[in-house]
N, C-alpha and C. Protein backbone atom coordinates (compact mmCIF):
# COMPACT_ATOMS: atom_id res chain seq x y z
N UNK A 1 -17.52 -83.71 30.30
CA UNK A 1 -16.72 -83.30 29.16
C UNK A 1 -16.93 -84.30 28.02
N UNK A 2 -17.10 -83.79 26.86
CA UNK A 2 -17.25 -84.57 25.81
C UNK A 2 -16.11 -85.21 25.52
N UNK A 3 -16.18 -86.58 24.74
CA UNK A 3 -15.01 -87.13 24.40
C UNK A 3 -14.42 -86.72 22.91
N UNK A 4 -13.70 -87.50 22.95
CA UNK A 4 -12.45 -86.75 21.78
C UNK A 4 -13.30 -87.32 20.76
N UNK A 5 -13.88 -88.55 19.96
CA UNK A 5 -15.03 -88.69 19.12
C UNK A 5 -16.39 -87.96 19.03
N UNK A 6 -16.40 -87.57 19.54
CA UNK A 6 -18.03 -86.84 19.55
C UNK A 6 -17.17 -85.23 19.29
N UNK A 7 -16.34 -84.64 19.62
CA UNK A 7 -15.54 -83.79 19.58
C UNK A 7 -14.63 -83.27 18.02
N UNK A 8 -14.71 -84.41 17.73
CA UNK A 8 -14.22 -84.88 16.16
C UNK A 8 -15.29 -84.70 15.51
N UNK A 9 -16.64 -85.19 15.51
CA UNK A 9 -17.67 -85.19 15.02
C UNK A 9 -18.05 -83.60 15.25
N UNK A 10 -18.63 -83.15 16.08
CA UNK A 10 -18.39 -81.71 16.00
C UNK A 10 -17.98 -81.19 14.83
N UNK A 11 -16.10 -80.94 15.33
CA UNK A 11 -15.77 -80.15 14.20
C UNK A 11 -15.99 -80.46 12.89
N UNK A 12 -15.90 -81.45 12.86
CA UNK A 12 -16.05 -82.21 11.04
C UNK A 12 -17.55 -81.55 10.56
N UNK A 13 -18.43 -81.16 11.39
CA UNK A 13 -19.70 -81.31 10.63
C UNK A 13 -19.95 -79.31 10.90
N UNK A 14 -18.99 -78.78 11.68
CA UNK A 14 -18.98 -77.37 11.68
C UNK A 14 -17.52 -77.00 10.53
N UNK A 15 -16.99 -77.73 10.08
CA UNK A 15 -16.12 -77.72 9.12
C UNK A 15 -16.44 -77.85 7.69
N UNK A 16 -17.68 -79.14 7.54
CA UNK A 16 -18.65 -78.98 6.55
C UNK A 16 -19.65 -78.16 6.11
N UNK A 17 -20.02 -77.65 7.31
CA UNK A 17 -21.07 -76.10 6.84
C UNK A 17 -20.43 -75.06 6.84
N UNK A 18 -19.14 -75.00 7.01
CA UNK A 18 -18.68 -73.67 6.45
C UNK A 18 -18.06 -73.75 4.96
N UNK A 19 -17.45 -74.83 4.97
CA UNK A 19 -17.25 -75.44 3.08
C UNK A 19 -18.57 -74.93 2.10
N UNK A 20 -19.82 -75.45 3.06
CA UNK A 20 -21.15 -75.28 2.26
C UNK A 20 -21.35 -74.01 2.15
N UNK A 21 -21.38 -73.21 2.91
CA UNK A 21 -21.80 -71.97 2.89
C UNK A 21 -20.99 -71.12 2.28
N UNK A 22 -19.70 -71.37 1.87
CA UNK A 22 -18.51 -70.88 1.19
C UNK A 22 -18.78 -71.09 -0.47
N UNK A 23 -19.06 -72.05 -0.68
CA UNK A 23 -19.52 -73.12 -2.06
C UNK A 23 -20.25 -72.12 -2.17
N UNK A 24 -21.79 -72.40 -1.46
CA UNK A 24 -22.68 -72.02 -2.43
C UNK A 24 -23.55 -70.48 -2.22
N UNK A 25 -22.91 -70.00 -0.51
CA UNK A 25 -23.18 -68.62 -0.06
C UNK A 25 -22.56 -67.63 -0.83
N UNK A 26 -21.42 -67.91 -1.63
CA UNK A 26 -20.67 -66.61 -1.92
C UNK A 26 -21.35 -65.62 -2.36
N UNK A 27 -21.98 -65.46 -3.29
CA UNK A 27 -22.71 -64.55 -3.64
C UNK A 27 -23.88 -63.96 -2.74
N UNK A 28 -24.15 -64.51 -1.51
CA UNK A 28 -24.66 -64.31 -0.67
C UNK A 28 -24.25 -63.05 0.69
N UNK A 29 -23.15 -64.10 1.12
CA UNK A 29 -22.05 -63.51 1.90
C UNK A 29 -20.40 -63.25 1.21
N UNK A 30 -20.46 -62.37 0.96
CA UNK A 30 -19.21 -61.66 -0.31
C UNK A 30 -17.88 -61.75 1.03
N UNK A 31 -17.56 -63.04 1.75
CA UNK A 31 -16.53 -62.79 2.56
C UNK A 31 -15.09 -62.66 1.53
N UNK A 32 -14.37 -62.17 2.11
CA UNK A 32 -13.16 -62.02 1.07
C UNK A 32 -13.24 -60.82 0.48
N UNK A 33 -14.38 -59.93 0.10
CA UNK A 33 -14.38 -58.91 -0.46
C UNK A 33 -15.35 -57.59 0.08
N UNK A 34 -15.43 -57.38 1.63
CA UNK A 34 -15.42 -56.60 2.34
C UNK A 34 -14.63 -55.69 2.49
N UNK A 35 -15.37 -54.18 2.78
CA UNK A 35 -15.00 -53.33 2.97
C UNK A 35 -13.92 -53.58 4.44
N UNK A 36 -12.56 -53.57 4.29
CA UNK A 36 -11.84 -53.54 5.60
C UNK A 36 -11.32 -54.43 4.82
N UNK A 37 -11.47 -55.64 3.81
CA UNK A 37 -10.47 -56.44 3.02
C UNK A 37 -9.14 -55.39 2.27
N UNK A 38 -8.02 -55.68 2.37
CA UNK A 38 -7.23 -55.08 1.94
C UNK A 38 -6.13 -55.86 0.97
N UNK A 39 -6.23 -55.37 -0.20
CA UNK A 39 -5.08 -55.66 -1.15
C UNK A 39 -4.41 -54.96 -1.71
N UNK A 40 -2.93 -55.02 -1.67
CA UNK A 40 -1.80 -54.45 -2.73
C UNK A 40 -1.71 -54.95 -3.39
N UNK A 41 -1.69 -54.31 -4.56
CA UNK A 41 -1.32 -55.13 -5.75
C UNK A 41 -0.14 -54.13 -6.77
N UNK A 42 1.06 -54.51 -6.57
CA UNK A 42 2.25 -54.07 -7.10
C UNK A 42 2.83 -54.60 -8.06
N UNK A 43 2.80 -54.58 -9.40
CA UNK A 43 3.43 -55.33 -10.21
C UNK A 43 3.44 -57.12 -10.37
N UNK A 44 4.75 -57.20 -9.68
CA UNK A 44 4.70 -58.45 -9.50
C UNK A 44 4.20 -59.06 -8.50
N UNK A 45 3.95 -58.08 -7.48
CA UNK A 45 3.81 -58.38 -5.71
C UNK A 45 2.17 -58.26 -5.64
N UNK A 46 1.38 -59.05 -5.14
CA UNK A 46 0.04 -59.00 -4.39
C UNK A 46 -0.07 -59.61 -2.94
N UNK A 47 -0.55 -58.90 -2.66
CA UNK A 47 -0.65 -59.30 -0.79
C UNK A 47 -2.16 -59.13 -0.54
N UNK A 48 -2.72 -59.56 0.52
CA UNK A 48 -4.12 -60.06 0.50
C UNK A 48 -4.20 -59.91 1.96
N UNK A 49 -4.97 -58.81 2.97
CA UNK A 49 -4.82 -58.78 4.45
C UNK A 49 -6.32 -58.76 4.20
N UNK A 50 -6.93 -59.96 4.79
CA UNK A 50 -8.18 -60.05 5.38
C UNK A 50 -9.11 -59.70 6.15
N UNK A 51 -9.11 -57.90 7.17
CA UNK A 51 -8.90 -57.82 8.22
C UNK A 51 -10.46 -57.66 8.51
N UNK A 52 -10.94 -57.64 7.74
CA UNK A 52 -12.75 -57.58 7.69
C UNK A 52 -13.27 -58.64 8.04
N UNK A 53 -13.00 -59.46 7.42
CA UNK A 53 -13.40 -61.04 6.95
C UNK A 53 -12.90 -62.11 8.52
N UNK A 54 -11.57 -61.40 8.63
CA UNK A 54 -11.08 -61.95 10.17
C UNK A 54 -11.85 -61.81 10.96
N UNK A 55 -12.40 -60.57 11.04
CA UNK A 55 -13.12 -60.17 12.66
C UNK A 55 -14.38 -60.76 12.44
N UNK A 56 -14.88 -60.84 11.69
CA UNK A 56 -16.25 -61.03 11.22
C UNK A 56 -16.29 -63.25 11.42
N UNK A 57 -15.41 -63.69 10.96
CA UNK A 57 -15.22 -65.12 11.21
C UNK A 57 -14.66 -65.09 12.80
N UNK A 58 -14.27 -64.21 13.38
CA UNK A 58 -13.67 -64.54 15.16
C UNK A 58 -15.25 -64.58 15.61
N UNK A 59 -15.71 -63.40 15.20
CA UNK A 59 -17.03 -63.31 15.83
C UNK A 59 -17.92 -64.37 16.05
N UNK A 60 -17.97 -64.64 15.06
CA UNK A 60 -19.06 -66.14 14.86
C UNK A 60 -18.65 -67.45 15.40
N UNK A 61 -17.20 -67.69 15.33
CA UNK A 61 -16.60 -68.63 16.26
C UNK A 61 -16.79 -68.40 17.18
N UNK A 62 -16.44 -67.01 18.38
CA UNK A 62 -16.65 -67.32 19.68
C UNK A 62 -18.14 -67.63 19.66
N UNK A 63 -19.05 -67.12 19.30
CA UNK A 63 -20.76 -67.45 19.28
C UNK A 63 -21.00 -68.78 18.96
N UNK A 64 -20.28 -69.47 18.30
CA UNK A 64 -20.73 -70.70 18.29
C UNK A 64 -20.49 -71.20 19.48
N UNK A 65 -18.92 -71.49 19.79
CA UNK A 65 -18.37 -71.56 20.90
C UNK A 65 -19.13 -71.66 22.04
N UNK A 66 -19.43 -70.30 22.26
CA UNK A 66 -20.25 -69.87 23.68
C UNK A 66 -21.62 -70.60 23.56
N UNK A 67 -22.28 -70.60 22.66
CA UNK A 67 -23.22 -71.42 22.53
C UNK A 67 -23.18 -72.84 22.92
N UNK A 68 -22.33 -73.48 22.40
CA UNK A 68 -22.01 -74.59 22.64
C UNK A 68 -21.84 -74.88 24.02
N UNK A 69 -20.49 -73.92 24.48
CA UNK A 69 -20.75 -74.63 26.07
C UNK A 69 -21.64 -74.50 26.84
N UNK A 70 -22.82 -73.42 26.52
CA UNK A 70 -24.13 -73.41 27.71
C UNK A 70 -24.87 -74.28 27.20
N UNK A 71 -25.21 -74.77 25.89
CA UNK A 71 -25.79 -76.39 25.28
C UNK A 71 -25.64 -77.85 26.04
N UNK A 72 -23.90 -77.61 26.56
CA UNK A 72 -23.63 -78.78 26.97
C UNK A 72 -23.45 -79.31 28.22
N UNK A 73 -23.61 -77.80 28.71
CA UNK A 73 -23.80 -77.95 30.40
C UNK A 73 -24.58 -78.68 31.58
């Protein structure tokens, strides 16, 4: 089992490439504004349900994930 530093390191540097890819992918990968993104927008009221963008970021987490633990086996 990896330790809690190397574990830290991990996330920090899978935390940084998604910053990056957010920065400078947008126009690339239009997350946030997928078909299945849903917004009301009522007057004063806007609400923002992500539900495209959710499944689509679970996805890729468990794949990293799973990746990872047959990497480290």
């Amino acid at each position: 089992m990896p330790s809690i530093p190397q574990l830290l390191i991990i996330f920090g540097i899978a935390l940084l490439s998604i910053g990056i890819i957010m920065q400078f992918g947008s126009k690339y990968l239009p997350l946030g504004k997928l078909p299945g993104d849903f917004v009301i927008d009522k007057g004063n009221f806007k609400a923002y349900f992500p539900l495209a963008t959710s499944i689509i970021l679970s996805l890729l987490l468990t794949l990293i994930f799973f990746l990872y633990k047959i990497l480290t086996k």
